[in-house]
Protein backbone atom coordinates (compact mmCIF):
# COMPACT_ATOMS: atom_id res chain seq x y z
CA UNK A 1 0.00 0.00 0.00
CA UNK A 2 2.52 2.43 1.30
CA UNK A 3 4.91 1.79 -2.56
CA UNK A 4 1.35 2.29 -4.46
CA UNK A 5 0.88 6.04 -2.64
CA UNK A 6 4.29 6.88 -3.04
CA UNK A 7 4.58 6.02 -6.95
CA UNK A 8 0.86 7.97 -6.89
CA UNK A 9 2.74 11.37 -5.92
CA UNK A 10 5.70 10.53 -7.87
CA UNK A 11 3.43 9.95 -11.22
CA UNK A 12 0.99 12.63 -10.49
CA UNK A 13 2.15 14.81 -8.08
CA UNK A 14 -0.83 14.29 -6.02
CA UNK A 15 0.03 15.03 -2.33
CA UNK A 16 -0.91 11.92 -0.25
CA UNK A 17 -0.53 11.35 3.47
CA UNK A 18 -2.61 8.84 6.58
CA UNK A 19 -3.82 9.76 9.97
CA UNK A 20 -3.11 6.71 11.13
CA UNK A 21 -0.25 6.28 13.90
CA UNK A 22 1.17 3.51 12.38
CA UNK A 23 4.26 1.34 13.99
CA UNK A 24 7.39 1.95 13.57
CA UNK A 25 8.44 -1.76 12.43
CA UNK A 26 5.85 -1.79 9.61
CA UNK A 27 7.80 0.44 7.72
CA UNK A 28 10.29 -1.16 5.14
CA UNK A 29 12.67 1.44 4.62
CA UNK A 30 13.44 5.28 5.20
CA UNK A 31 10.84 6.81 2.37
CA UNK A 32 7.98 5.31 3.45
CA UNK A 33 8.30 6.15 7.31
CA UNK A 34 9.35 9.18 6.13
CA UNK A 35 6.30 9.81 4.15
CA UNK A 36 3.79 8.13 6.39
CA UNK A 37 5.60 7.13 10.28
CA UNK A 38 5.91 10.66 11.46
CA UNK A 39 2.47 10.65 13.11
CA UNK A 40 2.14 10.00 16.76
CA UNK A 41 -1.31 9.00 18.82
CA UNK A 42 -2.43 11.87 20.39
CA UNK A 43 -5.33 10.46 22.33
CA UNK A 44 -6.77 12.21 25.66
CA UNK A 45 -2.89 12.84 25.37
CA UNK A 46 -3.20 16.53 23.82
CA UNK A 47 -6.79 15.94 22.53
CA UNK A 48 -10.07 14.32 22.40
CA UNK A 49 -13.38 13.35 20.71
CA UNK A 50 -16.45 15.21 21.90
CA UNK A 51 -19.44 13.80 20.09
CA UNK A 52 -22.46 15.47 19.13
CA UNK A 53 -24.44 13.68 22.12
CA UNK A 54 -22.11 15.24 24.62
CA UNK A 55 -20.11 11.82 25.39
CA UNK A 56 -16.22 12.33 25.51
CA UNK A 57 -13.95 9.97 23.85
CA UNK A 58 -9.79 9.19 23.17
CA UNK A 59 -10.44 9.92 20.01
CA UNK A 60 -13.07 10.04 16.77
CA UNK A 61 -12.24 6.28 16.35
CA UNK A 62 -12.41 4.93 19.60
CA UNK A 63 -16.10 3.95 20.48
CA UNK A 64 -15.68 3.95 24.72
CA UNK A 65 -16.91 6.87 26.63
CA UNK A 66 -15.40 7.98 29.79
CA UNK A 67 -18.18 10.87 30.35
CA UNK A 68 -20.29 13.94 29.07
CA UNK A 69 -19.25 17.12 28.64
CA UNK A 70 -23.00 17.89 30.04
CA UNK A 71 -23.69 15.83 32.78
CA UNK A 72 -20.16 14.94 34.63
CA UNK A 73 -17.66 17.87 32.75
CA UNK A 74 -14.24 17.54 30.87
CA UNK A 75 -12.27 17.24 33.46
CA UNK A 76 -13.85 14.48 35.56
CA UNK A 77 -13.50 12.56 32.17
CA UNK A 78 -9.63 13.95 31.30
CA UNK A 79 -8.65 12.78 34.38
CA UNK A 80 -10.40 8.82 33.73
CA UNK A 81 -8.89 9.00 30.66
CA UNK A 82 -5.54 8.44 32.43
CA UNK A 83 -4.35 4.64 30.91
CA UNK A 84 -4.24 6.72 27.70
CA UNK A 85 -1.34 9.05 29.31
CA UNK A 86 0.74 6.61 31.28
CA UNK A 87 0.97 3.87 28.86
CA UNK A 88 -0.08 1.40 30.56
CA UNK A 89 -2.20 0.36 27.24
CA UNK A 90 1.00 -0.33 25.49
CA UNK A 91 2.21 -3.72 24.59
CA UNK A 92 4.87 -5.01 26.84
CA UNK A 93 7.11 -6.34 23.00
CA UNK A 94 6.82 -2.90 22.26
CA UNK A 95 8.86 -1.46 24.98
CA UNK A 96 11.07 -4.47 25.27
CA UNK A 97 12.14 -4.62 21.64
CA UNK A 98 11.18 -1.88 19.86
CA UNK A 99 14.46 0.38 20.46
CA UNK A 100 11.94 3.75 19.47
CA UNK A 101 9.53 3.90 22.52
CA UNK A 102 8.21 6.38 23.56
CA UNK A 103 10.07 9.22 22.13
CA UNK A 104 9.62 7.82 18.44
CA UNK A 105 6.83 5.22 18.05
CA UNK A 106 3.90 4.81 21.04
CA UNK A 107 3.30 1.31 19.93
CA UNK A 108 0.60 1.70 17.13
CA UNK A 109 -2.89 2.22 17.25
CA UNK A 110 -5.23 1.14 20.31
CA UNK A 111 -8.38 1.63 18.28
CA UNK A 112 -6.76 -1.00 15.89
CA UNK A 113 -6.02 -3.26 18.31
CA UNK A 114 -9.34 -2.82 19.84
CA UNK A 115 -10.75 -3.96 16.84
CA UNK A 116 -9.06 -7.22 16.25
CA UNK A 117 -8.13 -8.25 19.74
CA UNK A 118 -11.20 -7.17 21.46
CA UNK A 119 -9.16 -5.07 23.95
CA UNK A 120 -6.93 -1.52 23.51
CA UNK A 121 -3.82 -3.58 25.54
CA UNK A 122 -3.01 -5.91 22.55
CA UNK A 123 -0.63 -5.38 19.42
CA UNK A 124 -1.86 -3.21 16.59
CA UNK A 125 -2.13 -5.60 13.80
CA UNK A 126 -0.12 -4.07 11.40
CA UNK A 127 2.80 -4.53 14.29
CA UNK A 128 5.62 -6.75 13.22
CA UNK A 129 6.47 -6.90 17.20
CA UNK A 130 9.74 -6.06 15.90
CA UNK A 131 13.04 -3.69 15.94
CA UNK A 132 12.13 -0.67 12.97
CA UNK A 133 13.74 -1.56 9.96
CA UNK A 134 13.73 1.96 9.05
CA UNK A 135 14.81 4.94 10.98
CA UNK A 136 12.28 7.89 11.20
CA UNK A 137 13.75 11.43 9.72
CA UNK A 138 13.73 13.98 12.16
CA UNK A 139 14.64 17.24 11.05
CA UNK A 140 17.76 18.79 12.37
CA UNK A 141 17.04 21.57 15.44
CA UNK A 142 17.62 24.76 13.93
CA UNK A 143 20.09 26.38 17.46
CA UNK A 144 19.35 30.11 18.53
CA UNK A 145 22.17 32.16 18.88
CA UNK A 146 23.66 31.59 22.10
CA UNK A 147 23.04 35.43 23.32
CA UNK A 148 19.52 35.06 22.39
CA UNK A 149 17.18 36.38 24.69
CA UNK A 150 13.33 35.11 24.56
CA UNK A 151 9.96 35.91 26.25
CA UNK A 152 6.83 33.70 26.31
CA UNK A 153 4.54 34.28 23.37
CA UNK A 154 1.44 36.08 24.60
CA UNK A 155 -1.21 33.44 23.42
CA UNK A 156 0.74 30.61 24.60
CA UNK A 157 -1.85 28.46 27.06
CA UNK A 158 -1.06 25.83 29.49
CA UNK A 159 -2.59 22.76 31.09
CA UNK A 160 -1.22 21.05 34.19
CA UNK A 161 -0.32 17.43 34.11
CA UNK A 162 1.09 14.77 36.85
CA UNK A 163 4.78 15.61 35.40
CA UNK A 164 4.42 19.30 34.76
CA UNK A 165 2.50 21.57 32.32
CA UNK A 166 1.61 21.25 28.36
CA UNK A 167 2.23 24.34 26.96
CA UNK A 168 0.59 25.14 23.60
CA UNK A 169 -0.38 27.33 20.63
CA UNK A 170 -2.04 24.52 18.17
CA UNK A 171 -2.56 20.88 18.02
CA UNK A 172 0.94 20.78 16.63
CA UNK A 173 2.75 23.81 18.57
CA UNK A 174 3.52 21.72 21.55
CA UNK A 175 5.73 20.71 24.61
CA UNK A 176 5.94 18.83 27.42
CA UNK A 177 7.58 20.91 30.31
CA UNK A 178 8.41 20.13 33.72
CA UNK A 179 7.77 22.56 36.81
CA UNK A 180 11.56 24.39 36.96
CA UNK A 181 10.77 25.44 32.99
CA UNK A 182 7.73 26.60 33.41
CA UNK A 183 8.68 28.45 36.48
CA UNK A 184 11.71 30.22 34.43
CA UNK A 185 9.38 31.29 31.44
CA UNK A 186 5.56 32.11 32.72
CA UNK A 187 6.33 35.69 34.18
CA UNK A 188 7.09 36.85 30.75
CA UNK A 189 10.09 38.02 31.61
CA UNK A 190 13.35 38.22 29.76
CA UNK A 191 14.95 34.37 29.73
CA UNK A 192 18.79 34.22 28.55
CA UNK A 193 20.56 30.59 28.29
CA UNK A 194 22.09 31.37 31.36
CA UNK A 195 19.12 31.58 33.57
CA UNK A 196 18.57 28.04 32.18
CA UNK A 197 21.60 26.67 32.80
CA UNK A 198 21.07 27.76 36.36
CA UNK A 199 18.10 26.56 37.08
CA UNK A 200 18.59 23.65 36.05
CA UNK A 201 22.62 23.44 36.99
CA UNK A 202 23.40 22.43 33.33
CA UNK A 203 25.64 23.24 29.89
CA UNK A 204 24.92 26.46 28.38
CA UNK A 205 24.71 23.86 25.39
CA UNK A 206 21.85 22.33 27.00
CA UNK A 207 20.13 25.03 27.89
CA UNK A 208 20.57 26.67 24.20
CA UNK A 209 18.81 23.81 22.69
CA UNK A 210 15.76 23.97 25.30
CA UNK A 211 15.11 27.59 24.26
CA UNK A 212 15.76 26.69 20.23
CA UNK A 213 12.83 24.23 20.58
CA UNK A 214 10.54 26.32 22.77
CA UNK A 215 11.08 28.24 19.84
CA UNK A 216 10.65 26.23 16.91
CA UNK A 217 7.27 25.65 18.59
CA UNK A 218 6.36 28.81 19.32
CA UNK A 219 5.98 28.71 22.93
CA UNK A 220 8.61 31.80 23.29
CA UNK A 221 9.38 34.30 20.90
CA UNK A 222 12.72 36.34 20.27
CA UNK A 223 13.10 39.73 21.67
């Protein structure tokens, strides 16, 4: 399937692309992960399903409902939507083999599993339960200058998790921060890489590339 989509675009130069969060290991090489493995599950992770009845879900294919919006609120239903966050629901091969979980492949798609193994815990079944073959390309951080100095972009929101905060601008303007980072950047202050490196008692190296992607995302803008 993924050879007929690609020779598609290459004939007619027809733009082609899935939702699905595939696996990792059911990608044979580079181009086709490339083209169709850089998606990742975002499920009661960053977003969710509210249907037209009310009823809150993962996600528009999963048919469980863990509340309504009406009757017992978003929140009560965020928070029972946990399993979804802490990956529990994740095969066990998947995090012994796979080499790429969590920060590159979250072990396929739970809908898909639901759907042949009667349960979201099992293997999605396009899973080879393998090592990737291919490796995912992941573009190359783009690094501030190192006497940058940022401030936090004004419509930048936040949402508190168990680890930290989720700050965000869009579905795909993201990032996962913990307590100390959000601390450094909420007043809106002026942040240098220095008062990164001290908080956190790290490289001015390190603490250059945190600000570069807080950037690239758009959580904090140049000034």
């Amino acid at each position: 399937m993924f050879h007929e989509l690609i020779r598609i675009r290459k004939a007619f130069g027809i733009e082609v692309a899935s939702l699905e969060h595939y696996p990792a290991c059911v990608f044979p090489n580079t181009e086709t992960r490339t083209m169709f493995g850089n998606r990742n599950c975002s499920a009661a992770k960053t977003s969710c399903t509210i249907g037209f009845d009310g009823n809150i879900r993962p996600c528009s294919h999963a048919p469980m409902s863990y509340g309504n919006v009406a009757e017992q609120g978003l929140s009560v239903a965020w928070i029972g939507m946990d399993a979804w966050r802490d990956d529990s629901l994740v095969p066990s091969v998947c995090k012994l083999t796979c080499g790429e979980y969590p920060g590159k492949c979250g072990g396929g798609c739970r809908i898909e599993s639901l759907n042949v193994h009667q349960g979201v815990g099992g293997s999605d079944p396009y899973s080879l339960e393998a090592a990737p073959a291919a490796k995912r390309a992941v573009a190359k951080l783009k690094l501030l200058d190192p006497a940058v100095i940022v401030q936090l972009q004004p419509k930048v929101r936040f949402r508190k998790e168990n680890f930290g905060f989720i700050a965000y601008r869009s579905s795909t303007n993201w990032v996962a921060m913990d307590s100390t980072l959000y601390g450094i950047v909420v007043p809106s202050k002026p942040v240098s890489v220095t008062d990164v490196a001290t908080a956190y008692q790290s490289s001015e190296d390190d603490a250059l590339e945190t600000l570069s992607i807080l950037s690239a995302k758009g959580i904090v803008q140049i000034i």
